[in-house]
Structure formats: C-alpha cells, structure tokens
C-alpha atoms as a PDB file:
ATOM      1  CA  UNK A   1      -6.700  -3.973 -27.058  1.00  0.00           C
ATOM      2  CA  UNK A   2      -7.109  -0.920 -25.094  1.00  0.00           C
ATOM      3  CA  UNK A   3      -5.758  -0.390 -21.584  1.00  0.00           C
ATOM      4  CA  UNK A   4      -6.921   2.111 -18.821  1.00  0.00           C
ATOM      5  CA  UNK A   5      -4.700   2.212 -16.431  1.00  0.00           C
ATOM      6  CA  UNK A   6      -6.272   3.993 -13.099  1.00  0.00           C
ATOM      7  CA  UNK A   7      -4.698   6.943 -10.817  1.00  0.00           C
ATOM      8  CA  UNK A   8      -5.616   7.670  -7.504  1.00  0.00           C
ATOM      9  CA  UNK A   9      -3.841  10.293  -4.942  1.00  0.00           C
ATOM     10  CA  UNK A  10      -1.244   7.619  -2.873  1.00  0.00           C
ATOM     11  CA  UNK A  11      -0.668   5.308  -5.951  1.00  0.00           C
ATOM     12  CA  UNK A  12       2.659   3.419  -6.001  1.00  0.00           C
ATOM     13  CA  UNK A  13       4.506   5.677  -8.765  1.00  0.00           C
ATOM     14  CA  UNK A  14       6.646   2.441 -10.328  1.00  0.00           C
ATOM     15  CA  UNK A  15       3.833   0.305 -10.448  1.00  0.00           C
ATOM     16  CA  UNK A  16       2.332   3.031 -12.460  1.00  0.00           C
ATOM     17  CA  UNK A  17       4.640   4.491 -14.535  1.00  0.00           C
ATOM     18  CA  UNK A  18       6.918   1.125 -15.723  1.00  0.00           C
ATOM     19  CA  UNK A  19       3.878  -0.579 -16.705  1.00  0.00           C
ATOM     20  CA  UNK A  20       3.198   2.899 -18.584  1.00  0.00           C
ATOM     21  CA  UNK A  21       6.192   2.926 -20.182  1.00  0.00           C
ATOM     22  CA  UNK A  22       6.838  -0.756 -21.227  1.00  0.00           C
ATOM     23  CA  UNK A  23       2.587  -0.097 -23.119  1.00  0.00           C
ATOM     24  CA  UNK A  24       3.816   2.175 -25.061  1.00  0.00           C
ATOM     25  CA  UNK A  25       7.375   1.169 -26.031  1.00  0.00           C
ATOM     26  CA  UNK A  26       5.315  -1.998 -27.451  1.00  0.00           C
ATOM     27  CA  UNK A  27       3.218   0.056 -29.067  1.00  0.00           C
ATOM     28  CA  UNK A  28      -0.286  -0.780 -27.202  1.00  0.00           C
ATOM     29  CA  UNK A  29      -2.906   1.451 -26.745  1.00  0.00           C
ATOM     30  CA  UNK A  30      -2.835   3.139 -23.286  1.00  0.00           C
ATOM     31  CA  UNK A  31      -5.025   5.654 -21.605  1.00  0.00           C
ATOM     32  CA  UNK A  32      -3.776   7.036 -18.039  1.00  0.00           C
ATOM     33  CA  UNK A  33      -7.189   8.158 -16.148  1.00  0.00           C
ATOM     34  CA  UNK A  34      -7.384  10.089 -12.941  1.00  0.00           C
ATOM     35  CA  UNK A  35     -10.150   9.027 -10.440  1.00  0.00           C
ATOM     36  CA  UNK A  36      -9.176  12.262  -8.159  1.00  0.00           C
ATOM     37  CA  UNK A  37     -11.199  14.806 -10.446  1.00  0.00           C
ATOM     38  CA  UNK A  38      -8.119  16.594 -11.400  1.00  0.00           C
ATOM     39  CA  UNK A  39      -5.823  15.434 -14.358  1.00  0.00           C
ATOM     40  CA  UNK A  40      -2.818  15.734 -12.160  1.00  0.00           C
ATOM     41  CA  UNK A  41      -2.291  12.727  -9.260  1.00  0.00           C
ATOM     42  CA  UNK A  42       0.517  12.860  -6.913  1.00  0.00           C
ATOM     43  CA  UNK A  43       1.744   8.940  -6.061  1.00  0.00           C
ATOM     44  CA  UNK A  44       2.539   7.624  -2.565  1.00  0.00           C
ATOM     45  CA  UNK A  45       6.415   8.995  -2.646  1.00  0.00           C
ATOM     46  CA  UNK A  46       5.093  12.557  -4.027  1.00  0.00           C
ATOM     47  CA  UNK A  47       5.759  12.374  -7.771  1.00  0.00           C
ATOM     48  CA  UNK A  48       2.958  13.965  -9.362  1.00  0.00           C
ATOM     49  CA  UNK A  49       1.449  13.369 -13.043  1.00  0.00           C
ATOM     50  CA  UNK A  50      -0.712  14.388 -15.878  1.00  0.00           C
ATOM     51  CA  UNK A  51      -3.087  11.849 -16.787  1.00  0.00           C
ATOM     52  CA  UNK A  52      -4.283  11.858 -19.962  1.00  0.00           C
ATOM     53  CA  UNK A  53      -8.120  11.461 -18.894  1.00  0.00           C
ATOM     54  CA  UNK A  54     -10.385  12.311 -15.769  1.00  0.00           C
ATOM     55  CA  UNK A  55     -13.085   9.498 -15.036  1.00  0.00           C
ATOM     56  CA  UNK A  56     -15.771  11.357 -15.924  1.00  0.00           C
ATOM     57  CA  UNK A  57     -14.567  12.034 -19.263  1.00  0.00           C
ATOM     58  CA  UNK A  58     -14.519   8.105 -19.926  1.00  0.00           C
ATOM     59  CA  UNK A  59     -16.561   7.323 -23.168  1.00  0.00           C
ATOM     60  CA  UNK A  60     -15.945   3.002 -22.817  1.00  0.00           C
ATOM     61  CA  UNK A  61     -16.718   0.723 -25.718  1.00  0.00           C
ATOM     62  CA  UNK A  62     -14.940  -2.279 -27.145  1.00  0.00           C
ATOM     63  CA  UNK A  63     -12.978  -4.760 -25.671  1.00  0.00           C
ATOM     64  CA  UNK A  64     -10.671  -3.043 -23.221  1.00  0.00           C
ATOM     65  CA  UNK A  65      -7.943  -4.397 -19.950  1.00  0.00           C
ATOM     66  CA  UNK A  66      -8.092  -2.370 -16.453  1.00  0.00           C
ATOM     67  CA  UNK A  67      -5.119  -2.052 -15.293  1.00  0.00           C
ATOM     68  CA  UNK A  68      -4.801  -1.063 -11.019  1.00  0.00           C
ATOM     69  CA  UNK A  69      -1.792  -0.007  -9.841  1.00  0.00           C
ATOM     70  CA  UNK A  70      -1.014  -0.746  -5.942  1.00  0.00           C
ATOM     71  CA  UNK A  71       0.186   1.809  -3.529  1.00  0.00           C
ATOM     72  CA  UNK A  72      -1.248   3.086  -0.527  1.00  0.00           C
ATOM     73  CA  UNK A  73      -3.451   5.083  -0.246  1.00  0.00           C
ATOM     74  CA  UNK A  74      -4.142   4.892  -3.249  1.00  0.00           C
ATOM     75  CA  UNK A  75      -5.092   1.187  -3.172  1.00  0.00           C
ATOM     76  CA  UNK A  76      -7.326   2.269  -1.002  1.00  0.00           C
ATOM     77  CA  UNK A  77      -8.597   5.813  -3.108  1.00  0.00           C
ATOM     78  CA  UNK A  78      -9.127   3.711  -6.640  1.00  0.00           C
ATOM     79  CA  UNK A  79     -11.447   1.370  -4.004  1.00  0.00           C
ATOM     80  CA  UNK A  80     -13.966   3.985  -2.582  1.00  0.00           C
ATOM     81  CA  UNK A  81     -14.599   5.509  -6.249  1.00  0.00           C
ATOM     82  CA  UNK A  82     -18.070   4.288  -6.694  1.00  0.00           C
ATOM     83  CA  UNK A  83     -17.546   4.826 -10.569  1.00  0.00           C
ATOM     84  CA  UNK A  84     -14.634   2.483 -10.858  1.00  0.00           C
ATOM     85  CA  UNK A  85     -16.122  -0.188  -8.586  1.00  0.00           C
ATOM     86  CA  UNK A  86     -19.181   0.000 -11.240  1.00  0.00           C
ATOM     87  CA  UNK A  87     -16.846  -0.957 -13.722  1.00  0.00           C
ATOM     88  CA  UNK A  88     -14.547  -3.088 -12.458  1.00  0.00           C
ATOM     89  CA  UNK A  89     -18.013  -5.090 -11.858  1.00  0.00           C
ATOM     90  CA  UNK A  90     -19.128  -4.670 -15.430  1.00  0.00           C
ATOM     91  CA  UNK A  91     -15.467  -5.825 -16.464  1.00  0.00           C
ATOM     92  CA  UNK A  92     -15.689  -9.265 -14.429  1.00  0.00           C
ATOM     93  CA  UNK A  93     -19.060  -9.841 -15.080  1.00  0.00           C
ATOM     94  CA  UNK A  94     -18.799  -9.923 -19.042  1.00  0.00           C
ATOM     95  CA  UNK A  95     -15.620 -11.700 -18.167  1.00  0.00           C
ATOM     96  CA  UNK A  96     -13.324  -8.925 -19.451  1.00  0.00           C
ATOM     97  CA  UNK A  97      -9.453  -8.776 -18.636  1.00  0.00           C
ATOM     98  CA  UNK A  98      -8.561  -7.066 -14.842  1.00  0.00           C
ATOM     99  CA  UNK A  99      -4.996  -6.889 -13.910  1.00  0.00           C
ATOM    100  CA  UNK A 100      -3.676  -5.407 -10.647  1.00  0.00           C
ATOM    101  CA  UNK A 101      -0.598  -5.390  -8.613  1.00  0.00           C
ATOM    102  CA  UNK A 102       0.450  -4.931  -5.361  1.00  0.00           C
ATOM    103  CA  UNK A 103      -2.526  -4.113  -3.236  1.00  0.00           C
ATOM    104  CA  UNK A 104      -4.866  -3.945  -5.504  1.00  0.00           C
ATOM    105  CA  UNK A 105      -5.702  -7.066  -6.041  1.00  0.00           C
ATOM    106  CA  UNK A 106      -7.052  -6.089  -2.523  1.00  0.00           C
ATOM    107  CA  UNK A 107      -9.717  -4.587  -4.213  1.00  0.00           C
ATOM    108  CA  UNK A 108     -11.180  -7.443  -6.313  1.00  0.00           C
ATOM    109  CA  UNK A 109     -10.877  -9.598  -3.275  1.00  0.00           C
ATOM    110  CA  UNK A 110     -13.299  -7.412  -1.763  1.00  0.00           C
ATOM    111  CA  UNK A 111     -15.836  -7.412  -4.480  1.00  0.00           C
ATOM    112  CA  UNK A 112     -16.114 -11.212  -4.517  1.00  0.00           C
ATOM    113  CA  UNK A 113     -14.156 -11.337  -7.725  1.00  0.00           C
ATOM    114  CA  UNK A 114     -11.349 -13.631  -7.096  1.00  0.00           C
ATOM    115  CA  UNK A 115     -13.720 -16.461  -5.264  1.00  0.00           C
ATOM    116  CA  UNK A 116     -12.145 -19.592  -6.972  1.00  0.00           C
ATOM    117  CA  UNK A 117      -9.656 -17.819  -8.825  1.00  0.00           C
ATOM    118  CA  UNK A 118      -5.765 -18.348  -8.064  1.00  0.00           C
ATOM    119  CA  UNK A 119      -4.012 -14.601  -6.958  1.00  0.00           C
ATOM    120  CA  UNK A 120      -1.429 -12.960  -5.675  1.00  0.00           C
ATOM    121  CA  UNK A 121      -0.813  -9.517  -3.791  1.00  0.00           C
ATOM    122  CA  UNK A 122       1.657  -8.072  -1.729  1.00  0.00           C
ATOM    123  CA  UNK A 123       2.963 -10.023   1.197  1.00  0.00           C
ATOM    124  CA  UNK A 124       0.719  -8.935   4.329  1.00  0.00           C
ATOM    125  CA  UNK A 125      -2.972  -8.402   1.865  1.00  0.00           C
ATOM    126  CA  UNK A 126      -4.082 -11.960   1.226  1.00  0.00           C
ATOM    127  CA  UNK A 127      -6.076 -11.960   4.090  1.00  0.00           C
ATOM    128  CA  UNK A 128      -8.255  -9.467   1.538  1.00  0.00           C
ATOM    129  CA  UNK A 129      -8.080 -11.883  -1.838  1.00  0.00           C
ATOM    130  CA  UNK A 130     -11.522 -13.475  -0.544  1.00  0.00           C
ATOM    131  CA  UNK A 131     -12.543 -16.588  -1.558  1.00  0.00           C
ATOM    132  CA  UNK A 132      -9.273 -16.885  -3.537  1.00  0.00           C
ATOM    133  CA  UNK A 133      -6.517 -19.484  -3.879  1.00  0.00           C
ATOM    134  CA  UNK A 134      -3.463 -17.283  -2.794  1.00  0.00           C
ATOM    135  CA  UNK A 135      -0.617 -17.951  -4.865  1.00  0.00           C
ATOM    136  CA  UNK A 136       2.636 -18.604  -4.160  1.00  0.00           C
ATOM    137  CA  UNK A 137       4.183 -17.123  -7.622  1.00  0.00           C
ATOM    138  CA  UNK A 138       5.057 -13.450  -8.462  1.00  0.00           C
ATOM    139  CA  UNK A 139       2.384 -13.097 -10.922  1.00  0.00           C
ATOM    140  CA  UNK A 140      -0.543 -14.936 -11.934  1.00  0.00           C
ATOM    141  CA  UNK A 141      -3.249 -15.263 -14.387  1.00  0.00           C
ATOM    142  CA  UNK A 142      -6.598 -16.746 -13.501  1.00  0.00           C
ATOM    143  CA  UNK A 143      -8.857 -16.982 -16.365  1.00  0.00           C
ATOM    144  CA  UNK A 144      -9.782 -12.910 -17.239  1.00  0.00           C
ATOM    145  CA  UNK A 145      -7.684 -11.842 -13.624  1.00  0.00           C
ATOM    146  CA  UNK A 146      -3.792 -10.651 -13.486  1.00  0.00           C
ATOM    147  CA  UNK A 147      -2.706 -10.786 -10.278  1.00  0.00           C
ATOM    148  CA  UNK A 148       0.857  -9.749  -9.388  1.00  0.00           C
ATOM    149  CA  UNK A 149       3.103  -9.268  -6.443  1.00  0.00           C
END
C-alpha cells in the first residue's frame, strides 16, 4: 500500500521523520508531500526537509494510507489546506486508512470523522476528537482510523 505522509511549516520533526524512516527500512512505499508550496518544510524545532512531492503535484489512485504528523503549528497548517481537508474527506468517506499522531488527530475530530470511533491524541487535545471515545491507550485503531499519542 502506498503512504503519503503530509508536511506542513511547524510539523513535529520525530513524528515525521521516524515514521519515515521505519517505511522505508520495511520496505513500504512512501511519498513525503509538502502542503507549504515549496518542496522544502522547516518542522516546529527548525529542521528543515526536502519532500519528495508538493500537493499540487499529487496524481492519487489506488488504495493508499494518509499519514499526519502532529506538531504545532503545523497541526494546525496541514488543517487550513483546503486541498488536504478534500481528501482526508474522500479518504474517510470510501472508508480508506487515516493515521495521525499527536495533534492531529485534532484534525479529524474536527471534520466529524472520529464520531463513534475510539482515539487518542496528545494529552491536553481531546477536547477536539469530537464525537469520539477518547482512549486511554498510546495508540489505537478504530476501524480505517490510527490514532496515536
């Protein structure tokens, strides 16, 4: 399966890159994409890097997994791309895998996409997992949703 994994400015560089990393060590199919409109993203503790892809340049087919790293802001800069809302809508609807960590799951809170679905975020956010059963575990999966602390 294919994974996009999404960069905004402000994301949360180990949430980002470890995840990175430990795709491609097993050998799965990963595709870094900016949502800034430049290939290079600087994270929340400055650390900047190359995606592989811009947004815009997205051709999406098959069966794919969106991936959200937390971080802030850039929690809060994958959220306000209308382009990435679009899909992350398209995603849930067809009941496609969503995984995000941190505060992300912040985001699918937001767009009604946890209501009824057990989550997790970081300590302080679950006032945003709406409509969700918040979690007591580290990680969880909730039918087509990863959630993770």
């Amino acid at each position: 399966m294919k994974i996009y994994l999404f960069l905004a400015e402000g994301f949360e560089e180990i949430e980002a890159i470890a995840p990175i990393d430990v795709f491609r060590r097993a050998e799965l199919d990963v595709t870094t994409v900016s949502v800034s409109g430049d290939q290079l993203v600087t994270g929340a503790h400055g650390i900047t890097v190359a995606a592989d892809a811009l947004f815009e340049e997205l051709s999406l087919d098959g069966d794919f997994l969106i991936f959200l790293p937390g971080g802030m802001p850039g929690t809060l800069n994958l959220e306000v791309h209308e382009g990435l809302r679009g899909l992350i809508a398209q995603q849930a609807g067809a009941g496609n895998t969503i995984a995000a960590i941190c505060a992300a799951p912040s985001i699918l809170g937001k767009m009604g996409i946890l209501k009824g679905k057990e989550a997790i975020c970081y300590p302080g956010f679950e006032s945003y997992l709406h409509g969700a059963i918040v979690s007591t575990e580290t990680v969880v999966q909730s039918g087509n949703v990863f959630t993770a602390k």
